[in-house]
PDB file of N, CA and C in Angstrom:
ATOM      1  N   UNK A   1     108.940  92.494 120.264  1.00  0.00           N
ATOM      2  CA  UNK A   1     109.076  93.781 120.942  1.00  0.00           C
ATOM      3  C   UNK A   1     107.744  94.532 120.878  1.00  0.00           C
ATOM      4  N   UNK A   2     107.437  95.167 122.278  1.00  0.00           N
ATOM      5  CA  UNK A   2     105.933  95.766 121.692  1.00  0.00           C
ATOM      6  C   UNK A   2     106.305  97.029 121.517  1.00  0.00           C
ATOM      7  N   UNK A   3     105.182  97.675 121.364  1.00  0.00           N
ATOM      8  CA  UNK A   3     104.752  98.792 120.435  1.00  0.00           C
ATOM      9  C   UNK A   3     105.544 100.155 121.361  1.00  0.00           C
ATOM     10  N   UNK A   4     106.799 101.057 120.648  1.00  0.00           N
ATOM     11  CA  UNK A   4     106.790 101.672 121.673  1.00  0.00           C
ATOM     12  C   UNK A   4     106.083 103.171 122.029  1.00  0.00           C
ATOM     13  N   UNK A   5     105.089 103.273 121.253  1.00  0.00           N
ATOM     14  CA  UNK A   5     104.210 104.601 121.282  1.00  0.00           C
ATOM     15  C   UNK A   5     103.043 104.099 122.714  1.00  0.00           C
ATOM     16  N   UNK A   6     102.558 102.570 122.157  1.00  0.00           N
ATOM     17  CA  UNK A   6     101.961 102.013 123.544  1.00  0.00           C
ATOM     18  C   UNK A   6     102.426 101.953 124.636  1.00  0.00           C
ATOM     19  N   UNK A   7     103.217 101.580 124.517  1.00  0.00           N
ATOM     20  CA  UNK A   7     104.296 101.737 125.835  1.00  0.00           C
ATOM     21  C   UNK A   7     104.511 103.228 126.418  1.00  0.00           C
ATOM     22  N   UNK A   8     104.549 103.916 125.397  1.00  0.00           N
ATOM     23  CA  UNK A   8     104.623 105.581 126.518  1.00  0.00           C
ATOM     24  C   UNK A   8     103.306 106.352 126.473  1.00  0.00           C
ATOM     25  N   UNK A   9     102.287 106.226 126.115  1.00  0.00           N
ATOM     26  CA  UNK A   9     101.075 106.164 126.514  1.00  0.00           C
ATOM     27  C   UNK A   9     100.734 105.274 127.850  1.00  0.00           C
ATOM     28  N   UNK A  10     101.204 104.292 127.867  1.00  0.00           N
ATOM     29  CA  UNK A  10     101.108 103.688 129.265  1.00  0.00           C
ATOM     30  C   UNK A  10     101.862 104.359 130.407  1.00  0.00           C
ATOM     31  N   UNK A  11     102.710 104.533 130.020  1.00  0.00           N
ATOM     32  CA  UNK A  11     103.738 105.467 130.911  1.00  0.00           C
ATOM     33  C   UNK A  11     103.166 106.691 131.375  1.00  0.00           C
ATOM     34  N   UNK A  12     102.712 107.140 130.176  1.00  0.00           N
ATOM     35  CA  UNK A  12     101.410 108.652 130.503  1.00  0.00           C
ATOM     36  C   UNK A  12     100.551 108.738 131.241  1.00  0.00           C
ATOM     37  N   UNK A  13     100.149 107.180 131.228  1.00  0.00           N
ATOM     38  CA  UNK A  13      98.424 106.854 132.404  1.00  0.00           C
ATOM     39  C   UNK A  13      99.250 106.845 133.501  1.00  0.00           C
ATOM     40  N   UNK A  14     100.383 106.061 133.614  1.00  0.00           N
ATOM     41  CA  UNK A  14     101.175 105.530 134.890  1.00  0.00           C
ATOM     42  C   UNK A  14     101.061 106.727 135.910  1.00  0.00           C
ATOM     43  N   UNK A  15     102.113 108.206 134.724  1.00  0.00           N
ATOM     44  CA  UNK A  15     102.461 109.416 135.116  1.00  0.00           C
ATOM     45  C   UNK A  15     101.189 109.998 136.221  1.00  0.00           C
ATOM     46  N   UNK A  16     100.082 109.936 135.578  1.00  0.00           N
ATOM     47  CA  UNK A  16      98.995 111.002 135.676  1.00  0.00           C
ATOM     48  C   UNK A  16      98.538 110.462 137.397  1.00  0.00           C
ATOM     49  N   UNK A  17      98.582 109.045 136.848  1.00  0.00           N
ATOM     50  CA  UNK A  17      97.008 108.286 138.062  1.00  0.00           C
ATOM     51  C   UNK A  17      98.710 108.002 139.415  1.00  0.00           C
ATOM     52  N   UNK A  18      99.854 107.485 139.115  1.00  0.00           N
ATOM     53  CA  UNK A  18     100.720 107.566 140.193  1.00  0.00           C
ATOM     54  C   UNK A  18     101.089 108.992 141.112  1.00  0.00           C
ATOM     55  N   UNK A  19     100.665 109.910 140.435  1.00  0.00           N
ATOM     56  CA  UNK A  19     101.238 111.498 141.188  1.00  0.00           C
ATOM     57  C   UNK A  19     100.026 112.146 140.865  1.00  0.00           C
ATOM     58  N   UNK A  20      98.854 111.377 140.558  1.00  0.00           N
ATOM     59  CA  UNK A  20      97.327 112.048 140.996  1.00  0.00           C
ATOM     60  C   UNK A  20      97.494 114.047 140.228  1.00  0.00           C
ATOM     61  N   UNK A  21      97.864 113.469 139.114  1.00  0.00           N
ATOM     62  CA  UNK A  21      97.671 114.899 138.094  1.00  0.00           C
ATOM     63  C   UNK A  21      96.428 115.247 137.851  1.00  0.00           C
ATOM     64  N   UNK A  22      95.690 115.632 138.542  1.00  0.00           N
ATOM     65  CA  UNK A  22      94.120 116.296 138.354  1.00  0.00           C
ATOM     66  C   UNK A  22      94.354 116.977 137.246  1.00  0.00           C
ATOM     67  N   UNK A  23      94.711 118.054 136.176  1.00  0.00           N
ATOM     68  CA  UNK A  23      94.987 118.453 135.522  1.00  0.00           C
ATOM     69  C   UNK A  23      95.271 118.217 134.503  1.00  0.00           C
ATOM     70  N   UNK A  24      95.658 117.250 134.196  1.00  0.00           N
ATOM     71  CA  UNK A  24      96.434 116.725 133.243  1.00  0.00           C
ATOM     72  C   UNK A  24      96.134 115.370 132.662  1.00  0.00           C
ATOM     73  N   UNK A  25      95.721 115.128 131.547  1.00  0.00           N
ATOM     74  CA  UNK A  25      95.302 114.080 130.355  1.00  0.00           C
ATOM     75  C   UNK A  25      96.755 113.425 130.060  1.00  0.00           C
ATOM     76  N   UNK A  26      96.777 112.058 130.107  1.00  0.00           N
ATOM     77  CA  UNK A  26      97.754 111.157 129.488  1.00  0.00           C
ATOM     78  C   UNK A  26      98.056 112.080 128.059  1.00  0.00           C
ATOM     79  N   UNK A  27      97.313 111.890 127.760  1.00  0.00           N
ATOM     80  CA  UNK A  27      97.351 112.353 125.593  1.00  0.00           C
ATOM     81  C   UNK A  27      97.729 114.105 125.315  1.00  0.00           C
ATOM     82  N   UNK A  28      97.554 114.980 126.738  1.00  0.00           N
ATOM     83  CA  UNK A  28      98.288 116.210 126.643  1.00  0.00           C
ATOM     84  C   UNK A  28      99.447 115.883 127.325  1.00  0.00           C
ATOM     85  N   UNK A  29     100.215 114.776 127.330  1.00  0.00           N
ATOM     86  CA  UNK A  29     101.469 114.664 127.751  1.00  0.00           C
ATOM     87  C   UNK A  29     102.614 114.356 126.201  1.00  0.00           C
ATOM     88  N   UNK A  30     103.780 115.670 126.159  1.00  0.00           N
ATOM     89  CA  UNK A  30     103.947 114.825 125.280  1.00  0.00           C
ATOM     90  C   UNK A  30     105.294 114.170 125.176  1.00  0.00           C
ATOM     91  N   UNK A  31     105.293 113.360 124.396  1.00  0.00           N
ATOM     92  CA  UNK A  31     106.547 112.286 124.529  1.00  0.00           C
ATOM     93  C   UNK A  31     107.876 112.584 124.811  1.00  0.00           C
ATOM     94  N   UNK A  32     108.260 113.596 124.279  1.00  0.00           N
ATOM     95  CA  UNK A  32     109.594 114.177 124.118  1.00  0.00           C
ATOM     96  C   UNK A  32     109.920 115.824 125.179  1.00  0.00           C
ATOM     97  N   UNK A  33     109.070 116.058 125.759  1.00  0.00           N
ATOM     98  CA  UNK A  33     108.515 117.014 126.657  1.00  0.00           C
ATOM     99  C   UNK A  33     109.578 116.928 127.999  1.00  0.00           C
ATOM    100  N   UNK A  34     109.975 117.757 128.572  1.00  0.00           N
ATOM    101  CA  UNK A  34     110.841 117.291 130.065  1.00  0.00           C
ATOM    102  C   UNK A  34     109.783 117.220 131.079  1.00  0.00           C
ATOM    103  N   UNK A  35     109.679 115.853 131.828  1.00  0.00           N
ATOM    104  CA  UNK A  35     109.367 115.436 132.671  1.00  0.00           C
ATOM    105  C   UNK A  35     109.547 116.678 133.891  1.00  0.00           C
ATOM    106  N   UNK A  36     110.573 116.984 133.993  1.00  0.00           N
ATOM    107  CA  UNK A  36     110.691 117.942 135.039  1.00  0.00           C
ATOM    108  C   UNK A  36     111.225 119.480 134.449  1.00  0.00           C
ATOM    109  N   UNK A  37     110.829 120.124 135.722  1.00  0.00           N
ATOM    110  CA  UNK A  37     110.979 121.847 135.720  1.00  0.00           C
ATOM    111  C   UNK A  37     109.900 122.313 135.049  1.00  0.00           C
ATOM    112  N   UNK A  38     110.693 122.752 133.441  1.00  0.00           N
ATOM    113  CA  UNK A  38     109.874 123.580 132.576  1.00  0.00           C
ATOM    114  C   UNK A  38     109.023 122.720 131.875  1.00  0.00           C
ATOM    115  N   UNK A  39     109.178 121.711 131.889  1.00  0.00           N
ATOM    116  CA  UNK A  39     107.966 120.241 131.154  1.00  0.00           C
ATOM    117  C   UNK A  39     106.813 120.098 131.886  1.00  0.00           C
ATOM    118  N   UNK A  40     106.711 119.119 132.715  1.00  0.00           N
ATOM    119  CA  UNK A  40     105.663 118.966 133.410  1.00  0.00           C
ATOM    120  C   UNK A  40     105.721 119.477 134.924  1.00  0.00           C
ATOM    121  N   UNK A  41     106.630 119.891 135.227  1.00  0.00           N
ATOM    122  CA  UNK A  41     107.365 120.630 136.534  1.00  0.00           C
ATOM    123  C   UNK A  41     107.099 119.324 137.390  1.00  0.00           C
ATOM    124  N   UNK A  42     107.302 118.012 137.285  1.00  0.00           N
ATOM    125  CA  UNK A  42     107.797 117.515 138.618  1.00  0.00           C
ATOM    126  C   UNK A  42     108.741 117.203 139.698  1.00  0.00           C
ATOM    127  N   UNK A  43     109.458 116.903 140.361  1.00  0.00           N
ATOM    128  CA  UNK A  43     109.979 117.411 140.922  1.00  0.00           C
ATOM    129  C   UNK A  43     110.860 115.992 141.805  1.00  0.00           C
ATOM    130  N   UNK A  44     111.574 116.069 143.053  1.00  0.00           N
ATOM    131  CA  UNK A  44     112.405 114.399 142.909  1.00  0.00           C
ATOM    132  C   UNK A  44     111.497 114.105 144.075  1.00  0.00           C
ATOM    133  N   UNK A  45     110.599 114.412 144.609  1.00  0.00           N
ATOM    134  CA  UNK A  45     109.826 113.677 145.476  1.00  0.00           C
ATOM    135  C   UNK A  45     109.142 112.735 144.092  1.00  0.00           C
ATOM    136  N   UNK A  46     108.851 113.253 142.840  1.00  0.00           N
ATOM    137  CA  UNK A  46     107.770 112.425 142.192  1.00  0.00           C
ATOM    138  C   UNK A  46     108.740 111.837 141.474  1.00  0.00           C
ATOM    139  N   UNK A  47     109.711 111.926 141.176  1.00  0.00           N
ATOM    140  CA  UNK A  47     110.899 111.103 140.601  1.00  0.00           C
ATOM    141  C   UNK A  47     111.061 109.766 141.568  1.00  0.00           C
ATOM    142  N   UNK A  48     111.173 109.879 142.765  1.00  0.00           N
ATOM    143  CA  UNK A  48     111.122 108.588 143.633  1.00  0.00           C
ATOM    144  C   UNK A  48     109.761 108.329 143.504  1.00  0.00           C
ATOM    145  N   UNK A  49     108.521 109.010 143.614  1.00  0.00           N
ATOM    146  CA  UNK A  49     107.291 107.977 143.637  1.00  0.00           C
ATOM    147  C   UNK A  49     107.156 107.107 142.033  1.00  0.00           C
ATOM    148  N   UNK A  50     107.454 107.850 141.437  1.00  0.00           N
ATOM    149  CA  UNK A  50     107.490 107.058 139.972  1.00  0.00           C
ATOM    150  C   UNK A  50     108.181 105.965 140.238  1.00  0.00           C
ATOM    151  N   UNK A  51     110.058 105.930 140.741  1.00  0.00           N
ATOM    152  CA  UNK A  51     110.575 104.910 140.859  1.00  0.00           C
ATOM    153  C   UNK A  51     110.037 103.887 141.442  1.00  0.00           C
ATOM    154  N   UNK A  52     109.421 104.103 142.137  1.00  0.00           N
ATOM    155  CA  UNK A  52     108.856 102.903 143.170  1.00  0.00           C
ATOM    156  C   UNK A  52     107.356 102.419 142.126  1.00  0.00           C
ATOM    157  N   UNK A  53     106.809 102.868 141.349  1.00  0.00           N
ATOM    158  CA  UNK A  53     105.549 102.412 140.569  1.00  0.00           C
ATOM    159  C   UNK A  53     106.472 101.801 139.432  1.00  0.00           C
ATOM    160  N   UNK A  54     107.506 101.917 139.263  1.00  0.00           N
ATOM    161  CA  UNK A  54     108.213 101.311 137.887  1.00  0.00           C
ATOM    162  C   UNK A  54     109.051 100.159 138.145  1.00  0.00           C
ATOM    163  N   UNK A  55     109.269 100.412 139.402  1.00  0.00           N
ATOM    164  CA  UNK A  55     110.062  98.816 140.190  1.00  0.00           C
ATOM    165  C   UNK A  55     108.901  98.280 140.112  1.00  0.00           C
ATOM    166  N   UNK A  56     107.899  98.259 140.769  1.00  0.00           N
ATOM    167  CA  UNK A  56     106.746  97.235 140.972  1.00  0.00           C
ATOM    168  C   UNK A  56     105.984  96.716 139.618  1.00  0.00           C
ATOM    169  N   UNK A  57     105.557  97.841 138.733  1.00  0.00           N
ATOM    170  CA  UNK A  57     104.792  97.484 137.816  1.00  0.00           C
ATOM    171  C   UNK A  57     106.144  96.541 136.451  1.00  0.00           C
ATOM    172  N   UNK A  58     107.130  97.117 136.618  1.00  0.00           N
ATOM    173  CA  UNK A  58     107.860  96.632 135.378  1.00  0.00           C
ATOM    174  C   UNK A  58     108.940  96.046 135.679  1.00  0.00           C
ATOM    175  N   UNK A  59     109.343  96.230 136.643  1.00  0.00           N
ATOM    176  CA  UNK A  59     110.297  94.927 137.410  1.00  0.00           C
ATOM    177  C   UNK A  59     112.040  95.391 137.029  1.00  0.00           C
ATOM    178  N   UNK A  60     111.775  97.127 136.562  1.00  0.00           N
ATOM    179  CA  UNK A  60     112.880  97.973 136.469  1.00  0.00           C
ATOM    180  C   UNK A  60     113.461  98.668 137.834  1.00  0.00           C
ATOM    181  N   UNK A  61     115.039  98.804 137.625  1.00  0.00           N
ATOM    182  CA  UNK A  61     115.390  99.271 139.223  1.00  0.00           C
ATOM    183  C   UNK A  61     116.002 100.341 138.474  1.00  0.00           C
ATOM    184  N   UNK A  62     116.311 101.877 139.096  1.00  0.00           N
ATOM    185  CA  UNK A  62     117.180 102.769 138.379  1.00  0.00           C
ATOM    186  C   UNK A  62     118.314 102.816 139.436  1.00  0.00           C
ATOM    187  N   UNK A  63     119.530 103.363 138.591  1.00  0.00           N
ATOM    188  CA  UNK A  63     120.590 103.422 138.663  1.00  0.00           C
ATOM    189  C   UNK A  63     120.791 104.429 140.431  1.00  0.00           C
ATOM    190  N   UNK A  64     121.820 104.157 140.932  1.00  0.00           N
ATOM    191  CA  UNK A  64     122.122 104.926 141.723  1.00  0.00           C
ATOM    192  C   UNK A  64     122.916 106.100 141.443  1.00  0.00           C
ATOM    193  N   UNK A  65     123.431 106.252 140.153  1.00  0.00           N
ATOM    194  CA  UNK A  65     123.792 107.044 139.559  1.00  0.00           C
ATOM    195  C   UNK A  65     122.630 108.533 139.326  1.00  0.00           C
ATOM    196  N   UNK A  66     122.875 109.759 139.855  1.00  0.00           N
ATOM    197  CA  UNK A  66     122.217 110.932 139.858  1.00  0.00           C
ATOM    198  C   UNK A  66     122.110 111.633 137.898  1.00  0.00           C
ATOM    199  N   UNK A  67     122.986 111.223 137.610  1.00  0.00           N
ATOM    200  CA  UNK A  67     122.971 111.977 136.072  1.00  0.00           C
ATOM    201  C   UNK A  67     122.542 110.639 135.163  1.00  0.00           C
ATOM    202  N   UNK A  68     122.688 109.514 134.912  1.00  0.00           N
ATOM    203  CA  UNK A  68     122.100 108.656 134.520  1.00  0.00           C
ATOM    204  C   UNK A  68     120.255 108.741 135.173  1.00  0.00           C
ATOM    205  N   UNK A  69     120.073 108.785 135.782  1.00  0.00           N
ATOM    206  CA  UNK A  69     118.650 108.734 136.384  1.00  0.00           C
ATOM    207  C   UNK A  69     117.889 110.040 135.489  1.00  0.00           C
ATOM    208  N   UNK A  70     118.594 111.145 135.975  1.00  0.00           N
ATOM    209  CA  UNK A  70     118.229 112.241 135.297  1.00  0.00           C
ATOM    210  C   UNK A  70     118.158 112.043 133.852  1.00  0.00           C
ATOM    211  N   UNK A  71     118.981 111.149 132.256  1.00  0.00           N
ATOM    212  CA  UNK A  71     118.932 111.363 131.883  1.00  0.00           C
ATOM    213  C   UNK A  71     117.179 110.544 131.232  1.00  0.00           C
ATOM    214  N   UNK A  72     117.204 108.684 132.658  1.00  0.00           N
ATOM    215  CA  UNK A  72     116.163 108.014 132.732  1.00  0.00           C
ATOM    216  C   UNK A  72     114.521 109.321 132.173  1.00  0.00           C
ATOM    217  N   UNK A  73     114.772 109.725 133.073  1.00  0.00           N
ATOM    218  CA  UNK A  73     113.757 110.515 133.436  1.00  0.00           C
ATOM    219  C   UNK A  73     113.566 112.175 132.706  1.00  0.00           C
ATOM    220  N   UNK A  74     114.198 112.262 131.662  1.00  0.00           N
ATOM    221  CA  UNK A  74     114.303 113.469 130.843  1.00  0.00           C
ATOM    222  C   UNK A  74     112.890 113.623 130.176  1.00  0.00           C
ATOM    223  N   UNK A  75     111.909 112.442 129.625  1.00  0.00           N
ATOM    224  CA  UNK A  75     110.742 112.308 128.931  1.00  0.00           C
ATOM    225  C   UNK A  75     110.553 111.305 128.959  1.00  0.00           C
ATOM    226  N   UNK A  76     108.986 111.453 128.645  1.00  0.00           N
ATOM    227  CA  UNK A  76     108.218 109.923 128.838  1.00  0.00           C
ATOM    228  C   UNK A  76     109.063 109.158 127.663  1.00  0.00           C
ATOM    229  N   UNK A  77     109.397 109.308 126.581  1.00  0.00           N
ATOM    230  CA  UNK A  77     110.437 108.604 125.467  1.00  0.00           C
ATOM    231  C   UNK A  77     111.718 108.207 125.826  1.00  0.00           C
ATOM    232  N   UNK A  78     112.464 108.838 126.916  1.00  0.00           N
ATOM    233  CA  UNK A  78     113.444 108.118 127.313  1.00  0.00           C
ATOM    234  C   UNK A  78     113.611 107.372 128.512  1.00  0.00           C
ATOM    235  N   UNK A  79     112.143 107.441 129.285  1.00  0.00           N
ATOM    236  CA  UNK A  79     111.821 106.835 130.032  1.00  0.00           C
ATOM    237  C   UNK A  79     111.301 105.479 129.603  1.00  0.00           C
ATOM    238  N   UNK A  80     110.584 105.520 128.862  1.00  0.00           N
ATOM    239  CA  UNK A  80     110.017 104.587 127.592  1.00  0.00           C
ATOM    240  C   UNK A  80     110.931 103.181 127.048  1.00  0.00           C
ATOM    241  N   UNK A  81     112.569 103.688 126.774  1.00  0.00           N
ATOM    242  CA  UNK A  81     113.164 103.409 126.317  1.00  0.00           C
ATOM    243  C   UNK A  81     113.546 102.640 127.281  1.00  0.00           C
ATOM    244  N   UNK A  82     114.180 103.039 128.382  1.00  0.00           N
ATOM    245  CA  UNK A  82     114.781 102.106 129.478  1.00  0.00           C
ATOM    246  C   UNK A  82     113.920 101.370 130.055  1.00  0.00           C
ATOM    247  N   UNK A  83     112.644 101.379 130.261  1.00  0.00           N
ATOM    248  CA  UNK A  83     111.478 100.708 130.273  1.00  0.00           C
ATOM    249  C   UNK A  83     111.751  99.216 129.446  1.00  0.00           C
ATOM    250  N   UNK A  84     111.659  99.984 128.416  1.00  0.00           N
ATOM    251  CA  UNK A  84     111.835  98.447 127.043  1.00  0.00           C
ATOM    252  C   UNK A  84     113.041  98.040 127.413  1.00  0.00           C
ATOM    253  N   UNK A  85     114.230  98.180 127.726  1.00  0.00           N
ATOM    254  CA  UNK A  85     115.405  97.649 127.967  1.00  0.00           C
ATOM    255  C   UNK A  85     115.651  97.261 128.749  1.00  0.00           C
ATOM    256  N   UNK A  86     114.828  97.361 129.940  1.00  0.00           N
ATOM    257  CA  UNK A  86     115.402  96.743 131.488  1.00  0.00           C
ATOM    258  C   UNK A  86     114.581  96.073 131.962  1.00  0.00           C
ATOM    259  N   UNK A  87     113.015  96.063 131.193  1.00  0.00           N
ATOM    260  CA  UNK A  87     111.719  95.525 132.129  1.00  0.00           C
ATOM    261  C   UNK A  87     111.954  93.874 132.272  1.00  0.00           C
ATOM    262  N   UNK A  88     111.475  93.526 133.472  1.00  0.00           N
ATOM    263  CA  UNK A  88     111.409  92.517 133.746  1.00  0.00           C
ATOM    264  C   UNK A  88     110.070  91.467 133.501  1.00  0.00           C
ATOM    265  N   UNK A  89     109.034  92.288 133.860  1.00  0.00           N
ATOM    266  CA  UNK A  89     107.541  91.805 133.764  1.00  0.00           C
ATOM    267  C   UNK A  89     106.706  92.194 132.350  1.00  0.00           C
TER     268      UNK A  89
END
C-alpha cells in the first residue's frame, strides 16, 4: 500500500495544476480542509473537471450517487481515501 500522505500531496498538485489555481501552493492545501464553499471554494463545475482528471489519471469512476460524491469530495483525505480504494492504475 503506498504512502497515504504521498498520495494526497499528489492529489494537491493534481488539485492546483487541473483547475489552474494561480494562487494556491499544493502544501497550503490542507488535508482535512473542505474542498468546497468555505475550504477552497470550488465549486461542481471543478468537481466534474477533477472527475474527469481522476478517471484518467487513476482509473477511478465516482458514484452517480449526489451525497456519496459529496462525501468523495469533502477533502483532499477523503478524496485520498477512495483514491486508494478504487484506483485502478
Amino acid at each position: 500500500m503506498s504512502d497515504p500522505t504521498a498520495l494526497e500531496l499528489e492529489l494537491k498538485k493534481m488539485i492546483v495544476e487541473a483547475l489552474v489555481l494561480e494562487d494556491v501552493a499544493p502544501e497550503e492545501i490542507e488535508s482535512d480542509a473542505p474542498l468546497f464553499v468555505e475550504g477552497l471554494g470550488l465549486d461542481s463545475i471543478d468537481a466534474l473537471e477533477l472527475a474527469m482528471v481522476l478517471e484518467e489519471r487513476y482509473g477511478v469512476t465516482l458514484s452517480e450517487d449526489p451525497d456519496e460524491n459529496r462525501q468523495i469530495f469533502e477533502s483532499v483525505r477523503s478524496l485520498a481515501a477512495f483514491v486508494s480504494d478504487h484506483r485502478t492504475q
